[in-house]
C-alpha atoms as a PDB file:
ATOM      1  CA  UNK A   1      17.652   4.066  40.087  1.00  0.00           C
ATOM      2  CA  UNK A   2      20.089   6.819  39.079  1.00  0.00           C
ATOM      3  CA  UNK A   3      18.392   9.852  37.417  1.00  0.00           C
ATOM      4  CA  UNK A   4      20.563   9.283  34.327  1.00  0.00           C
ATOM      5  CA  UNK A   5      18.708   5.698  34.380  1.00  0.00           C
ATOM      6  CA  UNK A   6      15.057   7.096  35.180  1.00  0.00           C
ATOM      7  CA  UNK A   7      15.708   9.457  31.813  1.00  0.00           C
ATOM      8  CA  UNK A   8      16.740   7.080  29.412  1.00  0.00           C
ATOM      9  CA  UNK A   9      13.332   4.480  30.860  1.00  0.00           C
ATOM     10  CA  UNK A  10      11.145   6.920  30.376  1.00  0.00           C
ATOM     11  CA  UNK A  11      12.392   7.949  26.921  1.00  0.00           C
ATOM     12  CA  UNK A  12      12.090   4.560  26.066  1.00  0.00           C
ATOM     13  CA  UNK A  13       8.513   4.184  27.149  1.00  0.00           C
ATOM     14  CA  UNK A  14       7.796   7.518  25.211  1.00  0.00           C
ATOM     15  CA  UNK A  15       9.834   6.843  22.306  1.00  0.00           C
ATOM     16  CA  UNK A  16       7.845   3.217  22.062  1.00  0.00           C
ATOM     17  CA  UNK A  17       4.620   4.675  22.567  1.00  0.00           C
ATOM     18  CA  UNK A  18       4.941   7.471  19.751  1.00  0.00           C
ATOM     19  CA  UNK A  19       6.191   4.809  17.676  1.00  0.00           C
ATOM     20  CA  UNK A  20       3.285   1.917  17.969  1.00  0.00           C
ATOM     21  CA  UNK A  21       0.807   4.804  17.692  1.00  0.00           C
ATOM     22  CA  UNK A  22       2.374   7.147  14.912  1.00  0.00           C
ATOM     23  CA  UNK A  23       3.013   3.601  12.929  1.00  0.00           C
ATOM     24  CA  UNK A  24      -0.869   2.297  13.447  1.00  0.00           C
ATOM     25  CA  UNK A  25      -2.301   5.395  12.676  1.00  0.00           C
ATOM     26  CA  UNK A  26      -0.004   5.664   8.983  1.00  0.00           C
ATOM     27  CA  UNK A  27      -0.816   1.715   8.169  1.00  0.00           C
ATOM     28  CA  UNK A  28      -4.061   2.441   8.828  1.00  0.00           C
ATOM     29  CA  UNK A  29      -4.080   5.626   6.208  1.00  0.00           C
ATOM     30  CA  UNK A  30      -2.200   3.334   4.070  1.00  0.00           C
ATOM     31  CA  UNK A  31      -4.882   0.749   4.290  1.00  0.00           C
ATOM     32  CA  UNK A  32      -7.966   2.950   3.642  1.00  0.00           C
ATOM     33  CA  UNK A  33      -6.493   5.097   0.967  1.00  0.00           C
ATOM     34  CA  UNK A  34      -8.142   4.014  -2.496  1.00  0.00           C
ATOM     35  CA  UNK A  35      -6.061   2.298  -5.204  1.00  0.00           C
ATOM     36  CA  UNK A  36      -8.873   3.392  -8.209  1.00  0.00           C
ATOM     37  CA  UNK A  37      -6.599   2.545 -11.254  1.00  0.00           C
ATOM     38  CA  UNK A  38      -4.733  -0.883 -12.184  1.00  0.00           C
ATOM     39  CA  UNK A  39      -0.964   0.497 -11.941  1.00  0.00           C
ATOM     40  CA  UNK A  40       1.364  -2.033 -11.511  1.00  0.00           C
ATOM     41  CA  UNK A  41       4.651  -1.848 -13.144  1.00  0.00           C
ATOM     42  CA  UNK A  42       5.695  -3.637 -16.118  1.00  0.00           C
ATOM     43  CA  UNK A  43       6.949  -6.628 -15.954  1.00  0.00           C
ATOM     44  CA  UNK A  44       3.276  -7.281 -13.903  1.00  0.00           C
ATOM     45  CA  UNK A  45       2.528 -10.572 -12.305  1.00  0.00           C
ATOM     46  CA  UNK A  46      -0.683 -12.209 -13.671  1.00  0.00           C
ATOM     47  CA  UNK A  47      -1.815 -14.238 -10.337  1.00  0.00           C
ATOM     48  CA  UNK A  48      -1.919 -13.466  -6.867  1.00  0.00           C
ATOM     49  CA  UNK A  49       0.993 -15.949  -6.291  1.00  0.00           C
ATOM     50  CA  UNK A  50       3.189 -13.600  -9.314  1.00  0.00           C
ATOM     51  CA  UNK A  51       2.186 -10.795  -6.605  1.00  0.00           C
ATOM     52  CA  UNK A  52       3.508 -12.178  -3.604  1.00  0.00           C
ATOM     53  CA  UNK A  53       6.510 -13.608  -5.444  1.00  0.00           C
ATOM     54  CA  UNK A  54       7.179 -10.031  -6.578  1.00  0.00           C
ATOM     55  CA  UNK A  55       6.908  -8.427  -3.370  1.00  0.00           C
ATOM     56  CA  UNK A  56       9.338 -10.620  -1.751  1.00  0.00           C
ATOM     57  CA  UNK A  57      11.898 -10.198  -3.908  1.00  0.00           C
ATOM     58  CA  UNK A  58      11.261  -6.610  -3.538  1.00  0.00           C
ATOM     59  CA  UNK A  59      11.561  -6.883  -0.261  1.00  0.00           C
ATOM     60  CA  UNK A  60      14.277  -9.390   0.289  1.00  0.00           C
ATOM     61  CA  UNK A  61      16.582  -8.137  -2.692  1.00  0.00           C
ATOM     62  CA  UNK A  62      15.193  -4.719  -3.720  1.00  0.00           C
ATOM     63  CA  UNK A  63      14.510  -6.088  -7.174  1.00  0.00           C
ATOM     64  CA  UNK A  64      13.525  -2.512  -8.616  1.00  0.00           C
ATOM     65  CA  UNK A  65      16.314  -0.889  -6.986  1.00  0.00           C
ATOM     66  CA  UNK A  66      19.105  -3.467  -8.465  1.00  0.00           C
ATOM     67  CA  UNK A  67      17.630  -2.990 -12.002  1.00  0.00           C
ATOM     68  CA  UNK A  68      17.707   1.019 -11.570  1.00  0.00           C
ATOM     69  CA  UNK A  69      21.160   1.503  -9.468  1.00  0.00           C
ATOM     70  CA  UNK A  70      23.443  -1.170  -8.659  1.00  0.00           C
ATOM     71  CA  UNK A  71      25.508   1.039  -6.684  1.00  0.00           C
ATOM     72  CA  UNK A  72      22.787   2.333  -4.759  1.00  0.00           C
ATOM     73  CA  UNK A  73      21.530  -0.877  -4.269  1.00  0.00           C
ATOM     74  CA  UNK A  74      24.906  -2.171  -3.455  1.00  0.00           C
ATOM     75  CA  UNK A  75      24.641   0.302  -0.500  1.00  0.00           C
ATOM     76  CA  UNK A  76      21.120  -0.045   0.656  1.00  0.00           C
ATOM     77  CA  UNK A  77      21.129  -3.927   0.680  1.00  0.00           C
ATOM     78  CA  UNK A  78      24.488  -4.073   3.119  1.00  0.00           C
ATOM     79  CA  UNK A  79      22.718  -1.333   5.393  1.00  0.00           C
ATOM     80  CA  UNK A  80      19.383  -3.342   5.614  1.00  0.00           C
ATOM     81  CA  UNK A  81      21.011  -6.628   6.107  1.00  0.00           C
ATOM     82  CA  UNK A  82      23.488  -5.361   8.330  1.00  0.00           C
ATOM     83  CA  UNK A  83      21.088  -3.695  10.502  1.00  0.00           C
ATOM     84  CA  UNK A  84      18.428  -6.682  10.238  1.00  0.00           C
ATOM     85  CA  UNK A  85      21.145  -9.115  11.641  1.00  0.00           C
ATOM     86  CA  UNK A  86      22.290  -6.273  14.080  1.00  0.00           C
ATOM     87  CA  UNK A  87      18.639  -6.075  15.305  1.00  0.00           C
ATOM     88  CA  UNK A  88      18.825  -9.628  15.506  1.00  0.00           C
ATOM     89  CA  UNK A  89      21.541  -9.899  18.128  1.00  0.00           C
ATOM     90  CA  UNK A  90      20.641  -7.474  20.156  1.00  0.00           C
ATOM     91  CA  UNK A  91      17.292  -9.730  20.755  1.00  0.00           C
ATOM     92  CA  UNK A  92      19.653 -11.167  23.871  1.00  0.00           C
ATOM     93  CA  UNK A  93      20.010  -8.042  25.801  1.00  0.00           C
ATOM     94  CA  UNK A  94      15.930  -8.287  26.022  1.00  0.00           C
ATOM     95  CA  UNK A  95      15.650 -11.646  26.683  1.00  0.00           C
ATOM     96  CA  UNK A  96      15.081 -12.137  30.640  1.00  0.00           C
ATOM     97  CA  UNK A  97      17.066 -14.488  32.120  1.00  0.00           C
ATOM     98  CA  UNK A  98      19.338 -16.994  30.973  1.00  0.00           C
ATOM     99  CA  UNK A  99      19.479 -17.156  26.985  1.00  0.00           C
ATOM    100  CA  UNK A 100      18.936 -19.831  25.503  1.00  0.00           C
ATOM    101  CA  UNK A 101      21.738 -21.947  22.937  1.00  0.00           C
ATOM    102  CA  UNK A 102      20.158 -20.493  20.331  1.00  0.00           C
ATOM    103  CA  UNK A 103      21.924 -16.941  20.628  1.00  0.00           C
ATOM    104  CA  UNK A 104      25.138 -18.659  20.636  1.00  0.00           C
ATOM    105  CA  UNK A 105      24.482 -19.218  16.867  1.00  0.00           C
ATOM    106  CA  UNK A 106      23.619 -15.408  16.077  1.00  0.00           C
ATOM    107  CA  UNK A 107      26.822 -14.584  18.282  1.00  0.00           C
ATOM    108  CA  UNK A 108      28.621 -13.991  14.508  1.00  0.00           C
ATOM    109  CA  UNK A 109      25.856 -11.830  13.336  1.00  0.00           C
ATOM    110  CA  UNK A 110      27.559  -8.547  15.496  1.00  0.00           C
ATOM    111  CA  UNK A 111      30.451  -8.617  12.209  1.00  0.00           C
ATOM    112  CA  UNK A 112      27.317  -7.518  10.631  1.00  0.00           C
ATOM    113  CA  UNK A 113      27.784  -3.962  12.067  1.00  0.00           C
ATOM    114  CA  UNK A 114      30.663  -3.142   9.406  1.00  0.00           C
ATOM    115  CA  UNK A 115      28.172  -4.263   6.984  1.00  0.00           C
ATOM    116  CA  UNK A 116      25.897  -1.437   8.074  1.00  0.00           C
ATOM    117  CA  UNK A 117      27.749   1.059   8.600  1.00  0.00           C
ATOM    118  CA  UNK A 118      29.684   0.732   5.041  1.00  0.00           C
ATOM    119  CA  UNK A 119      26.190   0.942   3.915  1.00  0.00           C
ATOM    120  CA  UNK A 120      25.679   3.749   5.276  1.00  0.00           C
ATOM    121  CA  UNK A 121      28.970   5.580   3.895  1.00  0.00           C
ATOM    122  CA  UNK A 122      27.766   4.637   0.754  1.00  0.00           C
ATOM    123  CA  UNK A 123      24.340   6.072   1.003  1.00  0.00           C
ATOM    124  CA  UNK A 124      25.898   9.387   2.242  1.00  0.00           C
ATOM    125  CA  UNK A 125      28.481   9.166  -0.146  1.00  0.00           C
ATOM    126  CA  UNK A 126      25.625   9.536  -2.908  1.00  0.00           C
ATOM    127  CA  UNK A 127      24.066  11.864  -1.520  1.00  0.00           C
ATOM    128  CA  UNK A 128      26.985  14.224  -1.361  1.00  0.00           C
ATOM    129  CA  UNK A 129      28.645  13.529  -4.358  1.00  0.00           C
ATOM    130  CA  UNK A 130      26.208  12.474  -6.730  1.00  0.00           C
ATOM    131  CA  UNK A 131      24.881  15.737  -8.083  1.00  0.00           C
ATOM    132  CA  UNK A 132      21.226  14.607  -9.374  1.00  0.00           C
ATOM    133  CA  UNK A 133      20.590  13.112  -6.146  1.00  0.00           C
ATOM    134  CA  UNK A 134      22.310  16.404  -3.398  1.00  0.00           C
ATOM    135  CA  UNK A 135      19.493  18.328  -5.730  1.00  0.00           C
ATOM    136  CA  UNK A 136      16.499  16.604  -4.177  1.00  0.00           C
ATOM    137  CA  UNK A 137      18.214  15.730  -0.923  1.00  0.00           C
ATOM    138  CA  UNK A 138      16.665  17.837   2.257  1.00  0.00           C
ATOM    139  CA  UNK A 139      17.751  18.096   5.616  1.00  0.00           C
ATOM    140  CA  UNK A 140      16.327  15.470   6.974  1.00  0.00           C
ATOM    141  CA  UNK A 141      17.555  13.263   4.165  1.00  0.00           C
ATOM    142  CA  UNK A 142      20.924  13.765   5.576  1.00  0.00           C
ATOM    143  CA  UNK A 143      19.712  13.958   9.114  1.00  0.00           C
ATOM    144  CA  UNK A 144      18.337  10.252   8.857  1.00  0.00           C
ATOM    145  CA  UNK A 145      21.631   9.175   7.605  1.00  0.00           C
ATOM    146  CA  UNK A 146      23.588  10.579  10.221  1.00  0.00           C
ATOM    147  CA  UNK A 147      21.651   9.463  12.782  1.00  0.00           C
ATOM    148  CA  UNK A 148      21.789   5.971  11.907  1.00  0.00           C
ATOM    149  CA  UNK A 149      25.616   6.122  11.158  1.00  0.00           C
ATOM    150  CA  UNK A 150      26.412   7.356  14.460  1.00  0.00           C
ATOM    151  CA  UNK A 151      24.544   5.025  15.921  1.00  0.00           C
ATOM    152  CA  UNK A 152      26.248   1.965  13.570  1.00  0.00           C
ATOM    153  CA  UNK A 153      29.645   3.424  14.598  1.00  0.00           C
ATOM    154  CA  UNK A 154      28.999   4.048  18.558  1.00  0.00           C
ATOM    155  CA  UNK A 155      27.832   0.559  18.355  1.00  0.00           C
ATOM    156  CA  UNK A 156      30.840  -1.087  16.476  1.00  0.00           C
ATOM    157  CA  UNK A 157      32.924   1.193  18.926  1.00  0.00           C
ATOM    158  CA  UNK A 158      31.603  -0.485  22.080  1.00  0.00           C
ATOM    159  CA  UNK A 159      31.791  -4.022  20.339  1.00  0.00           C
ATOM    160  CA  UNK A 160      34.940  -4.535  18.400  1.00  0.00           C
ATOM    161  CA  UNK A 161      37.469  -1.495  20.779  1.00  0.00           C
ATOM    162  CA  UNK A 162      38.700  -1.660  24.279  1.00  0.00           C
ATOM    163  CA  UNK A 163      35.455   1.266  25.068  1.00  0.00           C
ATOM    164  CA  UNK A 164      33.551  -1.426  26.231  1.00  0.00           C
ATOM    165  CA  UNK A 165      30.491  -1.038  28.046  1.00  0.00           C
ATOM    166  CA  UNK A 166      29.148  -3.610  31.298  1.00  0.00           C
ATOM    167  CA  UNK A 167      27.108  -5.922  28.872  1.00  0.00           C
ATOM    168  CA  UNK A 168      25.333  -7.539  32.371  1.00  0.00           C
ATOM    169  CA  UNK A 169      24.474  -4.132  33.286  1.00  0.00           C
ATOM    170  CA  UNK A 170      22.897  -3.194  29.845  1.00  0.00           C
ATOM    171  CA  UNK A 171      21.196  -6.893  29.485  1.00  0.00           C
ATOM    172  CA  UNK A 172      19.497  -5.681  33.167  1.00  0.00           C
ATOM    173  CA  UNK A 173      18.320  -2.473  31.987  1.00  0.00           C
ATOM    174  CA  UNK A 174      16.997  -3.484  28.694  1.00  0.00           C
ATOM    175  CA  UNK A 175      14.976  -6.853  29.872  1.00  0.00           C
ATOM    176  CA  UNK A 176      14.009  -5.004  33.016  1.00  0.00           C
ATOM    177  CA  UNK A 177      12.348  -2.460  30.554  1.00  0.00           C
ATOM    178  CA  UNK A 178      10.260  -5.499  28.836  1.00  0.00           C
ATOM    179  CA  UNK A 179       9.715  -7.067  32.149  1.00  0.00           C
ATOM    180  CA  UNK A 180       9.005  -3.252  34.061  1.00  0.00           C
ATOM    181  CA  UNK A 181      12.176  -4.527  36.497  1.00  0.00           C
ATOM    182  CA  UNK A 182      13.532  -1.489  36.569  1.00  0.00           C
ATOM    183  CA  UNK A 183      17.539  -1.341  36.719  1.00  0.00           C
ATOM    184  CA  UNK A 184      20.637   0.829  36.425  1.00  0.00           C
ATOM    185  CA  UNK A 185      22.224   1.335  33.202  1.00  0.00           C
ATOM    186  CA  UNK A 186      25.662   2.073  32.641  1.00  0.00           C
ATOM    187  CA  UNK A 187      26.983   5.421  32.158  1.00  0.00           C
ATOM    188  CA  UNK A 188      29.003   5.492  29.307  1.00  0.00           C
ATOM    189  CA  UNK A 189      29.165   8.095  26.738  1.00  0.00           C
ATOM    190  CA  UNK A 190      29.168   5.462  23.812  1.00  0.00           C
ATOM    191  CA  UNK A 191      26.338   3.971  25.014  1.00  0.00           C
ATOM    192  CA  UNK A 192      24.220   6.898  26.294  1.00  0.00           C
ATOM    193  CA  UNK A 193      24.909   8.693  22.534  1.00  0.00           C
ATOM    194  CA  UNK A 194      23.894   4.940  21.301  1.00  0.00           C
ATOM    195  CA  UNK A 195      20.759   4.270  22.953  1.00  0.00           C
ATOM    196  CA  UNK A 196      19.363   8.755  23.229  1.00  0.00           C
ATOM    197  CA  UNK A 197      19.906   8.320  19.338  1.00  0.00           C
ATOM    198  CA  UNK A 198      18.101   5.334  19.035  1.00  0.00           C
ATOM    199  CA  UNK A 199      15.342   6.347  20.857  1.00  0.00           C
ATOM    200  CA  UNK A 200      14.733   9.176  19.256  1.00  0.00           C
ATOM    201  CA  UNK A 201      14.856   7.785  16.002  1.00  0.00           C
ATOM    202  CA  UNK A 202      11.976   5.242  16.731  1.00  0.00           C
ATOM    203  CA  UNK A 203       9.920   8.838  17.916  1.00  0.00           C
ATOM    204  CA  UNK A 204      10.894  10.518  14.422  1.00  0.00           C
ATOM    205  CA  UNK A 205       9.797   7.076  12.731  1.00  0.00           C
ATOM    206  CA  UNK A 206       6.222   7.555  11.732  1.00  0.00           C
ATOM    207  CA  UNK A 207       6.979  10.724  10.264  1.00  0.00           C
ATOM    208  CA  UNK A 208       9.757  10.307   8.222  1.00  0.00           C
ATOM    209  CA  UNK A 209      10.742   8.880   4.320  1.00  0.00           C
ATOM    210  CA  UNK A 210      12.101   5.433   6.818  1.00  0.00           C
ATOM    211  CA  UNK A 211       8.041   4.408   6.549  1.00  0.00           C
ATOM    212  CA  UNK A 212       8.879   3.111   3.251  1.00  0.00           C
ATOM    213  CA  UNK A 213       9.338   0.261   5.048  1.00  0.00           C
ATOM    214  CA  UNK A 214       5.779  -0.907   6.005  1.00  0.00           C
ATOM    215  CA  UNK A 215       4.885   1.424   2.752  1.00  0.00           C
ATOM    216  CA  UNK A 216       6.301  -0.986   0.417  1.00  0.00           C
ATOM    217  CA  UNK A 217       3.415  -3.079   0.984  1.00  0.00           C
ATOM    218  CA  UNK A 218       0.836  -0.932  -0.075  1.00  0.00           C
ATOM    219  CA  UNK A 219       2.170   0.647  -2.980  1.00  0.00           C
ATOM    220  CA  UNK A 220      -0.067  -0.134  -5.775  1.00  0.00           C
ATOM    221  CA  UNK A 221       2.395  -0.178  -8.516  1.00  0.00           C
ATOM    222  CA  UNK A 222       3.421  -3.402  -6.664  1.00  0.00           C
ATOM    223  CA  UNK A 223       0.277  -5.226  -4.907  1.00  0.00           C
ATOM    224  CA  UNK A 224      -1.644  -5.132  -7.824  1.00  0.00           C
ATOM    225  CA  UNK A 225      -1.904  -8.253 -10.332  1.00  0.00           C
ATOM    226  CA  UNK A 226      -2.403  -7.558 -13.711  1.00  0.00           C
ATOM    227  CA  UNK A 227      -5.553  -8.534 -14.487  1.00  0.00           C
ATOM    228  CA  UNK A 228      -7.820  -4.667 -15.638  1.00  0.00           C
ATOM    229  CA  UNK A 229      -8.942  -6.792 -19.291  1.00  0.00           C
ATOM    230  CA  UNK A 230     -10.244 -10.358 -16.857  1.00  0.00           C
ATOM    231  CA  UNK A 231     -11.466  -8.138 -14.313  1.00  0.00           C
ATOM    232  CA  UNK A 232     -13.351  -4.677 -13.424  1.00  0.00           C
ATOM    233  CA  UNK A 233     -11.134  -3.080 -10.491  1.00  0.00           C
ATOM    234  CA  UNK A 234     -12.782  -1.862  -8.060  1.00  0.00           C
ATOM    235  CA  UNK A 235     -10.808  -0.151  -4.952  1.00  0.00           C
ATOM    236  CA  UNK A 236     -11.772  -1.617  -1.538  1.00  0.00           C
ATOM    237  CA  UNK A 237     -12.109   1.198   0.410  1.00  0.00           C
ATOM    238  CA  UNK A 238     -14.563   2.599  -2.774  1.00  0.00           C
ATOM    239  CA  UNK A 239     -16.218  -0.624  -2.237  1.00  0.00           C
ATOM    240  CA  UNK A 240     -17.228  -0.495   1.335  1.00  0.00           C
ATOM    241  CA  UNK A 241     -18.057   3.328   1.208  1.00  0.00           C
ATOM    242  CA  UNK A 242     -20.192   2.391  -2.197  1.00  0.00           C
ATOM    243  CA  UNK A 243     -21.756  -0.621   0.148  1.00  0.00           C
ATOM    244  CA  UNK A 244     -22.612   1.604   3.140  1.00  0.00           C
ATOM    245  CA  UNK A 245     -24.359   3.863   0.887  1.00  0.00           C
ATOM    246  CA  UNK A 246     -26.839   1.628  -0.339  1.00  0.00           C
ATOM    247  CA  UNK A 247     -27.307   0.420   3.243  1.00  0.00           C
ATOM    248  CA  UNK A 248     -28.270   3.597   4.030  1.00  0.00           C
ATOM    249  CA  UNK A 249     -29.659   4.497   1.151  1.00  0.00           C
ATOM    250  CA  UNK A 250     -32.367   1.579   1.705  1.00  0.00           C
ATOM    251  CA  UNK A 251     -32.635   2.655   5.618  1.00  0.00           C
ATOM    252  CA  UNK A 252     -33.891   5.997   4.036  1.00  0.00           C
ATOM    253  CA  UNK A 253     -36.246   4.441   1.844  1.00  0.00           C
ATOM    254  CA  UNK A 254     -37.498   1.996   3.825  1.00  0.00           C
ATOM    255  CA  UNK A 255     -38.540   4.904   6.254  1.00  0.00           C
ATOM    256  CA  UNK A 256     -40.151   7.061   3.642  1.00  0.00           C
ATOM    257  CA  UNK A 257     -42.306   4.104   3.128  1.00  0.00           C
END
């Protein structure tokens, strides 16, 4: 393997590694921090069913965001979708061996690059121009952004111009990486700004505002089913600390007797 090659493995291994870890470790804080009041937001689902209803169109088709901004939700739903059909495709350069006829049918999906990256105009567009919003913007706001748009636009460059890159070569690198066959990547500038950006972001992941996306699911003002005047609400984390305090709390006694 070239050194260029031996870099850009172990980056990935690193990047991946950081990632799996950093995004554990925050689920996990997600999971054991306690919900101790009934907030969900008005309208609130009544059943569990309402709840899972409500998260999947929150999920799907940013409900919230649509009734708040349709601009910004304009934006932010052709970025997502783009980049969830983008992620998609590039399943095949993964996939060891022959692919099967399956990826023929997700061939279309790379047209869903423009969709991304006009998202991503959009978003940066608001942030710029959009005065309320450049007051509460940081660095990294931007940084995020940028990131991700140059990596939409290398991408689109190396797909839909004449700077293409060997796609055997790249489909040997990136299954040999699953697989631990090591291989040669291809040198281009496109691609090595691609993939170094890439990696990186998934090592900046777990530590950055993009965790809103397993944080959705544990955001209390939309798990929660509206039931505080049926039911006492009791936290589940509170619950099992309460529980392993009488456990001990009868060890204790039981000694003393």
């Amino acid at each position: 393997m070239s050194a260029i090659s031996t870099f850009f493995t172990a980056l990935f291994y690193l990047s991946l590694a950081i990632f799996l870890i950093g995004m554990a470790r925050k689920i996990y804080q997600y999971w054991v921090t306690p919900a101790p009041l009934k907030i969900p937001t008005a309208p609130t689902p009544l059943t569990q069913t309402g709840v899972v209803m409500r998260m999947a169109r929150e999920v799907v088709l940013f409900e919230s965001l649509f009734k708040s901004n349709k601009w910004t939700w304009l934006f932010g739903w052709l970025f997502h979708i783009g980049l969830l059909l983008v992620l998609i495709r590039h399943a095949r350069y993964f996939w060891p061996g022959d692919l099967p006829e399956i990826f023929l049918l997700i061939q279309p999906f790379k047209y869903a690059a423009f969709a991304m990256v006009i998202g991503l105009v959009g978003l940066v567009g608001r942030r710029i121009f959009v005065e309320r919003i450049r007051y509460i913007s940081a660095p990294s706001d931007y940084l995020m952004l940028i990131m991700l748009l140059v990596i939409g636009v290398s991408g689109a460059i190396m797909t839909f111009t004449n700077n293409h890159t060997d796609v055997v070569m790249v489909k040997e690198f990136a299954s040999g990486l699953i697989t631990f066959n090591w291989a040669d990547m291809p040198t281009e500038i496109n691609l090595l700004v691609h993939l170094f950006l890439v990696f990186v972001l998934m090592a900046i992941f777990p530590i950055s505002k993009l965790l809103h996306v397993p944080g959705v699911f544990f955001s209390p003002t939309r798990n929660q089913v509206d039931d505080a005047r049926k039911k006492r609400h009791i936290s589940p984390w509170a619950l099992k600390q309460e529980q392993s305090h009488e456990v001990k709390l009868g060890e204790t006694l039981g000694e003393d007797k």
